[in-house]
Protein backbone atom coordinates (compact mmCIF):
# COMPACT_ATOMS: atom_id res chain seq x y z
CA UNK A 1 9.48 29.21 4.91
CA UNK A 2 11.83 32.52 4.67
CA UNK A 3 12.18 32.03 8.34
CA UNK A 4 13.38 28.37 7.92
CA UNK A 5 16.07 29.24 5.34
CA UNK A 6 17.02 32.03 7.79
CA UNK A 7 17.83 29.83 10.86
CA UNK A 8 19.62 27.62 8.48
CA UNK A 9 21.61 30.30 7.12
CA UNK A 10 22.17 31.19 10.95
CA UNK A 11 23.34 27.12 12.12
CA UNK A 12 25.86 27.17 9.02
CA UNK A 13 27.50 30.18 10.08
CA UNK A 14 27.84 29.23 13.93
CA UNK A 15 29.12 25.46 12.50
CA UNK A 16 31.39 26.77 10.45
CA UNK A 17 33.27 29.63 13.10
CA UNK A 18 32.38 26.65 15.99
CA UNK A 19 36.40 26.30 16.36
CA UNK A 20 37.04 29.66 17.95
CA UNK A 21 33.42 31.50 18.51
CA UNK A 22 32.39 29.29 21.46
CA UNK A 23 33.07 25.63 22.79
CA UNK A 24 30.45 23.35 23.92
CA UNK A 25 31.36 23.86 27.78
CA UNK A 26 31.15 27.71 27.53
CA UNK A 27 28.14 29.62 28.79
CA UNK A 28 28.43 31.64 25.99
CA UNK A 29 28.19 28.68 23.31
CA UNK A 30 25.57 26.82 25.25
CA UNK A 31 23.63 30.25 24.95
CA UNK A 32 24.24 30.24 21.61
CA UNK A 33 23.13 26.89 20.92
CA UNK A 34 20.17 27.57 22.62
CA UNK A 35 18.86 30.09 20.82
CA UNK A 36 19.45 28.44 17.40
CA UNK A 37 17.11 25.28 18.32
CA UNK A 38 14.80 27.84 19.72
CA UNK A 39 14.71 29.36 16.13
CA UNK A 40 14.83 26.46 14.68
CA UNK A 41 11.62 25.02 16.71
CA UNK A 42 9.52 28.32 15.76
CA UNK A 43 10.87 27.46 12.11
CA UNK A 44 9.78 23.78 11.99
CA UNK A 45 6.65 24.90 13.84
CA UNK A 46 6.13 27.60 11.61
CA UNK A 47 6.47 25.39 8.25
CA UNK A 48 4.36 22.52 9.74
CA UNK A 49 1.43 24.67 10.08
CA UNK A 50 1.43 25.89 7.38
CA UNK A 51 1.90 22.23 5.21
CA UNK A 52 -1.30 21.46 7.30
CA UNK A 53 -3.09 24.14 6.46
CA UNK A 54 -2.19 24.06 2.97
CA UNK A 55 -3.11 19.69 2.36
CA UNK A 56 -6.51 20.58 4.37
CA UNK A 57 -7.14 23.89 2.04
CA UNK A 58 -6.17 22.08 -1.45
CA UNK A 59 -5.99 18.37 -0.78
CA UNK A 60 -5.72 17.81 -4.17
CA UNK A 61 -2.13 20.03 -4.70
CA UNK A 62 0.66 18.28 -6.31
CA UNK A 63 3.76 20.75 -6.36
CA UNK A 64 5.89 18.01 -7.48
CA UNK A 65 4.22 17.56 -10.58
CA UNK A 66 3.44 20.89 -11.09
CA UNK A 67 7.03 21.82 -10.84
CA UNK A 68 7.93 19.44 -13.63
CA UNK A 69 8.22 19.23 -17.18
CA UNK A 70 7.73 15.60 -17.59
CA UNK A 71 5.67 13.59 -15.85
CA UNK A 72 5.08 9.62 -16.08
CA UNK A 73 2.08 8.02 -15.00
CA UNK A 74 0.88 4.52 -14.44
CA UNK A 75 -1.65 2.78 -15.56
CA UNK A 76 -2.54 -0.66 -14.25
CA UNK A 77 -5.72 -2.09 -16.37
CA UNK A 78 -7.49 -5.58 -16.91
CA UNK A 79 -6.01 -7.14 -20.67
CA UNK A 80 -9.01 -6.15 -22.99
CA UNK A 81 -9.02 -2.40 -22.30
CA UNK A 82 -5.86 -2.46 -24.13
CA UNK A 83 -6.56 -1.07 -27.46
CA UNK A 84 -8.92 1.52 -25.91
CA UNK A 85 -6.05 3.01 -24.04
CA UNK A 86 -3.73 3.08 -26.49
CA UNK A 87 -5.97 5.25 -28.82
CA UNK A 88 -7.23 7.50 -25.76
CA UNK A 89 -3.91 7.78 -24.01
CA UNK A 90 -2.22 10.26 -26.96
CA UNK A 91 -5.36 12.37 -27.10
CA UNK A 92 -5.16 13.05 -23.41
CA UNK A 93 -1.21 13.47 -23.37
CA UNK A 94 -1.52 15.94 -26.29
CA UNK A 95 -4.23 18.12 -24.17
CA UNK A 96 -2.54 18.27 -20.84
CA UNK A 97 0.45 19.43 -22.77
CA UNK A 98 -1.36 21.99 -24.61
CA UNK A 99 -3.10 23.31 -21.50
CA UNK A 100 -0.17 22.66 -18.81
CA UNK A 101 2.90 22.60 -20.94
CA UNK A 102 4.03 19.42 -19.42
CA UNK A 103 4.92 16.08 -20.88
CA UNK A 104 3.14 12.62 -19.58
CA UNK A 105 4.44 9.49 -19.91
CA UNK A 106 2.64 6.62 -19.51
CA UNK A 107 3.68 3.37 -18.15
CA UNK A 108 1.06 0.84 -18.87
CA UNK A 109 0.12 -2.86 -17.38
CA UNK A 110 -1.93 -5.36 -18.65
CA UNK A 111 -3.36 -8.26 -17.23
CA UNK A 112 -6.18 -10.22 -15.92
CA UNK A 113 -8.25 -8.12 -13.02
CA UNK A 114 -7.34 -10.10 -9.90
CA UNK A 115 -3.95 -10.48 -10.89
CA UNK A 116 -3.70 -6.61 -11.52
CA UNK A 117 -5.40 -6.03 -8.12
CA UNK A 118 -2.80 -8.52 -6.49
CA UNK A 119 0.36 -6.69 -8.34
CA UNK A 120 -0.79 -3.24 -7.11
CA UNK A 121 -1.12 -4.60 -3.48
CA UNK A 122 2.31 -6.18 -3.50
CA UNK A 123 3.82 -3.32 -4.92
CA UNK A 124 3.11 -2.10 -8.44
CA UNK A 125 3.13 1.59 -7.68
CA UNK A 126 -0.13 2.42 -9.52
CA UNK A 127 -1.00 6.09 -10.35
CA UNK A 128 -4.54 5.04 -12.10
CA UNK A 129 -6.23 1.66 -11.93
CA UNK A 130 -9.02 0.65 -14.56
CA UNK A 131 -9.99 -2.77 -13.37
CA UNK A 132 -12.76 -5.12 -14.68
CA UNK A 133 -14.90 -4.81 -11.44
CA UNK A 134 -15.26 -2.66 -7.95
CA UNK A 135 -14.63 -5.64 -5.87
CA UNK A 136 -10.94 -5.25 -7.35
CA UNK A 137 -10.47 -1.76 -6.20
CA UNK A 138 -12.41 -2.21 -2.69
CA UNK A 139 -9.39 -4.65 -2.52
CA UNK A 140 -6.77 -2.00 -3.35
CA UNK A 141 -8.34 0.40 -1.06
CA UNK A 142 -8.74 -2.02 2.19
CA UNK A 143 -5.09 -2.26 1.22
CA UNK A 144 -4.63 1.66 2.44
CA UNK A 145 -4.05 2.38 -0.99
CA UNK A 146 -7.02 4.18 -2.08
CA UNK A 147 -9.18 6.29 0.11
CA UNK A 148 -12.90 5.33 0.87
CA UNK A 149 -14.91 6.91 -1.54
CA UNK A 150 -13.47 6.94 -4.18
CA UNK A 151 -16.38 6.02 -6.45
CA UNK A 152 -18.16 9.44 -5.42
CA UNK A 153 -14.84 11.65 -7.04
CA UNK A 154 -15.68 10.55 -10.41
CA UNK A 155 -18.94 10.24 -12.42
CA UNK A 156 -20.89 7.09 -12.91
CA UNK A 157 -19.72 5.85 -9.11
CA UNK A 158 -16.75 5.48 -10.79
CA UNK A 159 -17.42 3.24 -14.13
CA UNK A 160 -16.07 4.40 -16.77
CA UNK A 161 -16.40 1.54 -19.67
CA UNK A 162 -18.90 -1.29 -19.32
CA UNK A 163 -20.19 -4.29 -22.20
CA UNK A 164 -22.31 -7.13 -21.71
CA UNK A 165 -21.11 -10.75 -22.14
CA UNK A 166 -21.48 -12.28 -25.42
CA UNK A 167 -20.95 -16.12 -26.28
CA UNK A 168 -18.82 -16.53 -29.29
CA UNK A 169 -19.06 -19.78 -31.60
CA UNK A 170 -17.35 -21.37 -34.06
CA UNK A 171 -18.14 -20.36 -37.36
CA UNK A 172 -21.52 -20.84 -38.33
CA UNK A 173 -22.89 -21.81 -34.95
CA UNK A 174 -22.23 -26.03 -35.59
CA UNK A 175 -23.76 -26.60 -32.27
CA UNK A 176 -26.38 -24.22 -32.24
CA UNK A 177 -25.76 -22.46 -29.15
CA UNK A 178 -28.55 -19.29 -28.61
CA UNK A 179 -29.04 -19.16 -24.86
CA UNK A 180 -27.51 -19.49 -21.63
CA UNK A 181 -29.01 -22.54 -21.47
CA UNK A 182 -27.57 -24.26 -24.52
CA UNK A 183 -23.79 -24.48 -22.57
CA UNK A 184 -25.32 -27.06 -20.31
CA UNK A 185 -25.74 -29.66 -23.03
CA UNK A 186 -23.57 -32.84 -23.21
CA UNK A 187 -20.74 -32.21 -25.95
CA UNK A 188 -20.21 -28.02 -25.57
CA UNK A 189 -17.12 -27.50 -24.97
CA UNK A 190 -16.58 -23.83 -23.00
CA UNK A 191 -13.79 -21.97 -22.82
CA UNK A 192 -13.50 -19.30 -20.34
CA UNK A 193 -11.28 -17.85 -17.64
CA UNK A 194 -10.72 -18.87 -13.89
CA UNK A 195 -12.83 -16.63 -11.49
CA UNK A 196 -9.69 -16.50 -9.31
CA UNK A 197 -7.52 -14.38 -11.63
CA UNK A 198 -9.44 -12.84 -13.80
CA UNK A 199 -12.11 -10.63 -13.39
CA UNK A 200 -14.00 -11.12 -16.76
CA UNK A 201 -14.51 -15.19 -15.40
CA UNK A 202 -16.13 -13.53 -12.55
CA UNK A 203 -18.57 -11.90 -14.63
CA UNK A 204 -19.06 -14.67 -17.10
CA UNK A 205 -20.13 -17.32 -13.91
CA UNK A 206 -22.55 -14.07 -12.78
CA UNK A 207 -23.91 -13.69 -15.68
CA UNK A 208 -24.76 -18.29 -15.87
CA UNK A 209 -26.06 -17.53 -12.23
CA UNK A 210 -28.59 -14.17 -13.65
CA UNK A 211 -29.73 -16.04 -16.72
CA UNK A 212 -31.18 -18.83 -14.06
CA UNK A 213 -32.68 -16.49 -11.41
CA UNK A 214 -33.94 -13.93 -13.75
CA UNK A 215 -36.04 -16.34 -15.42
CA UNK A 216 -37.68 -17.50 -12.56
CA UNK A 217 -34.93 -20.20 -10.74
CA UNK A 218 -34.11 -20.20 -7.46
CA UNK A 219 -30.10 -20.79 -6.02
CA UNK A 220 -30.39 -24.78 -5.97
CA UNK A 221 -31.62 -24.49 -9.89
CA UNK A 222 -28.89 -21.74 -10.38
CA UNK A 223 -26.40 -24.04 -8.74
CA UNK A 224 -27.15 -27.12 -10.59
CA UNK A 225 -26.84 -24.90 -13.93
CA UNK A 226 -23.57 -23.70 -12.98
CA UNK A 227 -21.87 -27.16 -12.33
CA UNK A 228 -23.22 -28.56 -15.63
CA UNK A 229 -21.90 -25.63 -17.67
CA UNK A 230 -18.47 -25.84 -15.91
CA UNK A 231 -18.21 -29.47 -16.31
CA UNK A 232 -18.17 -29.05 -19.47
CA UNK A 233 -15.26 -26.53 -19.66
CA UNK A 234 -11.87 -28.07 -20.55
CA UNK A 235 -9.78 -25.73 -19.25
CA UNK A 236 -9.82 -22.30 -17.14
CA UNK A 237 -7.23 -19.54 -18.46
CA UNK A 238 -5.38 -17.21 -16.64
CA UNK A 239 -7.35 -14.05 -18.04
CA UNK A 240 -9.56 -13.06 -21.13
CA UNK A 241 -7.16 -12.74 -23.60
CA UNK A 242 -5.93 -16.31 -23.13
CA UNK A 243 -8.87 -17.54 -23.47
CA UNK A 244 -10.03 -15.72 -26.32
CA UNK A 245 -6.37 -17.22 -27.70
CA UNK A 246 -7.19 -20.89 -26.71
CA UNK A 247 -10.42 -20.54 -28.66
CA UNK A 248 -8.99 -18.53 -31.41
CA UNK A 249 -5.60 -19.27 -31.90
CA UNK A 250 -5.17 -22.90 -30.36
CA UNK A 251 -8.89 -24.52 -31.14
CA UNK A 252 -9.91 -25.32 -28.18
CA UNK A 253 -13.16 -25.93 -27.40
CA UNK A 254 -16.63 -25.24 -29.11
CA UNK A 255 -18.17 -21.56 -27.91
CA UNK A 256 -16.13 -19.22 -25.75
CA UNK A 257 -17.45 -16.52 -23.01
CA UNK A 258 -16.08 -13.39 -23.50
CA UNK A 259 -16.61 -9.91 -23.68
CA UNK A 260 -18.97 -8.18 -26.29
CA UNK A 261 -16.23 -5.65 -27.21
CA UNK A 262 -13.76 -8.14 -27.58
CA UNK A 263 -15.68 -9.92 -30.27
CA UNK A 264 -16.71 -5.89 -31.84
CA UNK A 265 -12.47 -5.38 -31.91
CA UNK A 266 -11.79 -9.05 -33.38
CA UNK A 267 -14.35 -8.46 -35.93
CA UNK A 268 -13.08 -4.89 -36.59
CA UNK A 269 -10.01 -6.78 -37.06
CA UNK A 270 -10.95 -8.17 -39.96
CA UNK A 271 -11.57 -11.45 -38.21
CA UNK A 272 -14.55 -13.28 -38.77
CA UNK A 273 -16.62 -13.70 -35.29
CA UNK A 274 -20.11 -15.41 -34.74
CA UNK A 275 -21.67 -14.93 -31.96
CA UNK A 276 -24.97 -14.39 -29.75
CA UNK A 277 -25.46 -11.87 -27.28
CA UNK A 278 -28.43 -13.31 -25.19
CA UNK A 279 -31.23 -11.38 -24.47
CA UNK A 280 -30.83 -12.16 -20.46
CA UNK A 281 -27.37 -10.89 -19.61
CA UNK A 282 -25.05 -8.91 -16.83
CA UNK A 283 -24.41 -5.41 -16.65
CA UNK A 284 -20.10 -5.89 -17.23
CA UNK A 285 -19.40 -2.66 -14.96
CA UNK A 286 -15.42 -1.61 -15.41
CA UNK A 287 -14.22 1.74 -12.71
CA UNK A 288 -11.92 3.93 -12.40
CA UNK A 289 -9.97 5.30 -9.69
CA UNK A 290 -6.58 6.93 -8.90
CA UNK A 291 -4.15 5.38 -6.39
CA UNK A 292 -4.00 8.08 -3.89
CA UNK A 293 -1.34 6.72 -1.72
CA UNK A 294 0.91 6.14 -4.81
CA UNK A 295 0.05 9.50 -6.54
CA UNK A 296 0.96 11.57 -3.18
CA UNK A 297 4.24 9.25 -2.59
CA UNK A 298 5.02 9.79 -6.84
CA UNK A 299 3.57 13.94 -6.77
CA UNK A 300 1.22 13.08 -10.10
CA UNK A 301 -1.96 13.42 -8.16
CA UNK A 302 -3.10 16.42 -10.34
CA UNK A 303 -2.03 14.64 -13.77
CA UNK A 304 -3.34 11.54 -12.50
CA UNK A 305 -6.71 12.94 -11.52
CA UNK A 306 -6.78 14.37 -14.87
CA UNK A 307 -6.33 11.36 -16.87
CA UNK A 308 -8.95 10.22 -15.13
CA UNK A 309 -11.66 12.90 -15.70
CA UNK A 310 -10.45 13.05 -19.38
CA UNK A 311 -11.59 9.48 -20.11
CA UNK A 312 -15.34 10.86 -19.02
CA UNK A 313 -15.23 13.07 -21.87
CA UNK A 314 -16.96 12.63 -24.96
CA UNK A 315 -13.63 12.28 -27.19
CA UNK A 316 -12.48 9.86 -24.92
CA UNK A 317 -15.97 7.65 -24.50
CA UNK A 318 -16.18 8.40 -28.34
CA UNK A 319 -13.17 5.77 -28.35
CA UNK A 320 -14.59 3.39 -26.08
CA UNK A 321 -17.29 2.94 -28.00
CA UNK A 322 -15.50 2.87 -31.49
CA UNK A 323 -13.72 -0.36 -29.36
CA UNK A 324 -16.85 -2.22 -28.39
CA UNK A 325 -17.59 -0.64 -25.00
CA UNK A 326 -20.68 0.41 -24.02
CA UNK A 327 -20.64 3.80 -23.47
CA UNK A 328 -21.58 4.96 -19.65
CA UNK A 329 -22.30 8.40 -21.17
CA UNK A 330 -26.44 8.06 -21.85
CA UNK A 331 -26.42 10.61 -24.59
CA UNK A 332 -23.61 8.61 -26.22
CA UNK A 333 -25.48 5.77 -25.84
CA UNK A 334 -28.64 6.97 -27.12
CA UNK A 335 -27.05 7.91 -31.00
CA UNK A 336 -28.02 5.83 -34.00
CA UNK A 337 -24.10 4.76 -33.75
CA UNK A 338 -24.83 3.30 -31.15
CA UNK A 339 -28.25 1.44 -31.17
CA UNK A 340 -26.88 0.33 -34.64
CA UNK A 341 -23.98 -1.40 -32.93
CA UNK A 342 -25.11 -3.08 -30.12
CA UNK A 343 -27.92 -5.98 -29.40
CA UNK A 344 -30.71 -4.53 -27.09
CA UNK A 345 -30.57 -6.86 -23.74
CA UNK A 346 -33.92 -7.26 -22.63
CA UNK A 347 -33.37 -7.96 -18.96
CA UNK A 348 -30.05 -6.93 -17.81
CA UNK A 349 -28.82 -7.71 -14.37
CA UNK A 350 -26.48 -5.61 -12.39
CA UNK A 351 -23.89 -7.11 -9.22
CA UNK A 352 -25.93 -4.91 -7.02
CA UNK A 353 -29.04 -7.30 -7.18
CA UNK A 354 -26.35 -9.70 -5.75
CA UNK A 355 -25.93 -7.57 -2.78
CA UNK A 356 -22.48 -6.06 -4.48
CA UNK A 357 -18.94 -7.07 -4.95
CA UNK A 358 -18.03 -7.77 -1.12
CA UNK A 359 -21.46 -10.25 -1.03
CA UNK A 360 -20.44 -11.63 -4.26
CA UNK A 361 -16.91 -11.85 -3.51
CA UNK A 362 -17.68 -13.74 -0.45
CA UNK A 363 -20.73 -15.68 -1.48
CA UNK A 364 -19.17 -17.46 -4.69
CA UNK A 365 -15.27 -16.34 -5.26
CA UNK A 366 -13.97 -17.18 -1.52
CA UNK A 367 -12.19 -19.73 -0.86
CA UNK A 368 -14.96 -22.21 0.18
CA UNK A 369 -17.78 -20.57 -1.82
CA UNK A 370 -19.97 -21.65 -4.43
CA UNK A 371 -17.18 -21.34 -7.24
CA UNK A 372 -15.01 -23.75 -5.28
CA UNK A 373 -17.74 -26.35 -4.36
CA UNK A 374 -18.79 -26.21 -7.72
CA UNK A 375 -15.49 -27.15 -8.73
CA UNK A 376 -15.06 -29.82 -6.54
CA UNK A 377 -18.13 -31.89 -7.81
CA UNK A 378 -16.48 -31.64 -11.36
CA UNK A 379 -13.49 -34.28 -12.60
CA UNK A 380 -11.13 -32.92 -15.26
């Protein structure tokens, strides 16, 4: 780039002596013009090489975070990672500064998945999103946000929290809800989430259609299941957490679908929770991934993709779990901590034995799809 600064030095110099060194209709300052694009060409030449050289050699460079002292970051997560976050984010802020020197800053949003997924396409510049499932972030990334692949850059294919989903009653189980099944019967009330903004409803309706086809049901049984269970839900919330406040808070309705670790935090709240984790249940899968057209525009890529990595690491998993995650870490997960805390599922589905998130997606969550027709058989 010496050679760049050099041709400048050289066009400031003729600009500024223009008046009497030459005139735009002499030979002499056409000539001289001449030969300061011509330098100026080789320069700009010169310097685009080598910026292509150097994003194909490290791709992963960022000089303008590098360079600085403080850097802010943002994080755009579903609503129950919350807590987590908070206790992980200092641990990770205090590293990076002990082993770069620089400050991060976080800025963090909270929300229900779909309507994270929706901000971050409209706009929400994003360094990191933690969403609540990888049909979220295959949005984001159709969006020309994040690059394909994504899932590979990480461990896990990209999950990096997961729980199961746990039905939560009032206290001492009045109507004696154990299974799946049990939501079906005239007189439940069920509170949970709408499928179109949140990504925990999503799960919750997956988890109604595995409990059916696991044990044996084909899609007309696992449809007619569905639409009794939502018929008997009063109201859909925006996300998890207003749901768990409807049930909680408000008193609505009689058992509530929500995540396990919610109900581990509430209790570790020194709220009293009971509730049944069924022994047929969904595999709640949570990723990861950094915002690569944000992080280039922002220059955080390198603190970004370190945020990232840290939250693989056994200090930060070690808080995940303390939260009511499952850890995705086996040997975590494999620690008398851990078998102590959790209910063993004994047949656990995963969204891949759907066909994945763009089958599911389109298959129930469309506009169109199951979700929606079993909506419009029900009269609230």
């Amino acid at each position: 780039m010496t050679l760049w600064h050099r041709s400048l030095k050289i066009l400031q110099a003729i600009a500024q002596q223009r008046s009497y060194r030459f005139r735009l209709n002499s030979f002499k300052g056409f000539v001289s013009l001449a030969l300061v694009g011509a330098i100026l060409s080789v320069a700009l030449a010169a310097c685009g090489g080598n910026e292509a050289n150097s994003s194909t050699e490290t791709p992963n460079a960022s000089p303008v975070s590098a360079s600085k002292q403080n850097v802010e970051l943002t994080l755009v997560s579903f609503a129950v990672t919350k807590a987590a976050h908070e206790a992980i984010i200092p641990k990770f802020v205090e590293q990076w500064k002990k082993e770069h020197n620089q400050t991060v800053t976080f800025k963090q949003s909270y929300g229900g998945s779909g309507s994270q997924t929706r901000a971050v396409i409209d706009g929400l510049e994003a360094d990191v999103v933690h969403l609540a499932l990888a049909g979220d972030t295959e949005k984001i990334q159709k969006a020309g946000l994040i690059e394909s692949g994504w899932e590979k850059e990480v461990p896990n294919n990209g999950i990096v929290s997961k729980s199961v989903a746990a039905i939560i009653t009032r206290s001492g189980n009045p109507k004696g809800i154990k299974t799946w099944a049990d939501l079906e019967k005239d007189g439940v009330k069920l509170i949970t989430a709408d499928p179109k903004t949140s990504g925990i409803a999503k799960w919750n309706f997956l988890a109604l259609w595995n409990s059916v086809i696991k044990t044996g049901g084909d899609e007309a049984k696992a449809t007619e299941f569905v639409t009794k269970v939502y018929k008997n839900v009063p109201i859909l919330t925006k996300d998890a957490r207003e749901a768990t406040d409807a049930f909680a808070k408000q008193g609505q309705g009689d058992v509530l679908i929500n995540y396990e670790n919610e109900v581990i935090l509430a209790q570790q709240k020194g709220e009293k929770v009971d509730y049944v984790v069924p022994e047929v249940n969904i595999s709640i899968d949570n990723p990861i991934a950094v915002v690569d057209k944000n992080v280039d525009k922002h220059g955080t890529r390198e603190v970004a993709e370190g945020f990232v990595k840290f939250l693989y690491s056994p200090e930060a998993q070690q808080e995940f779990v303390k939260l009511g995650f499952r850890p995705v870490d086996e040997k975590l997960a494999q620690t008398k901590e851990v078998t102590d805390k959790y209910p063993k599922v004994k047949t656990l589905g995963i969204v891949q034995d759907f066909g994945g998130w763009s089958e599911v997606d389109k298959k129930f969550f469309a506009d169109g799809g199951i979700f929606d027709q079993v909506q419009a058989k029900i009269k609230r």
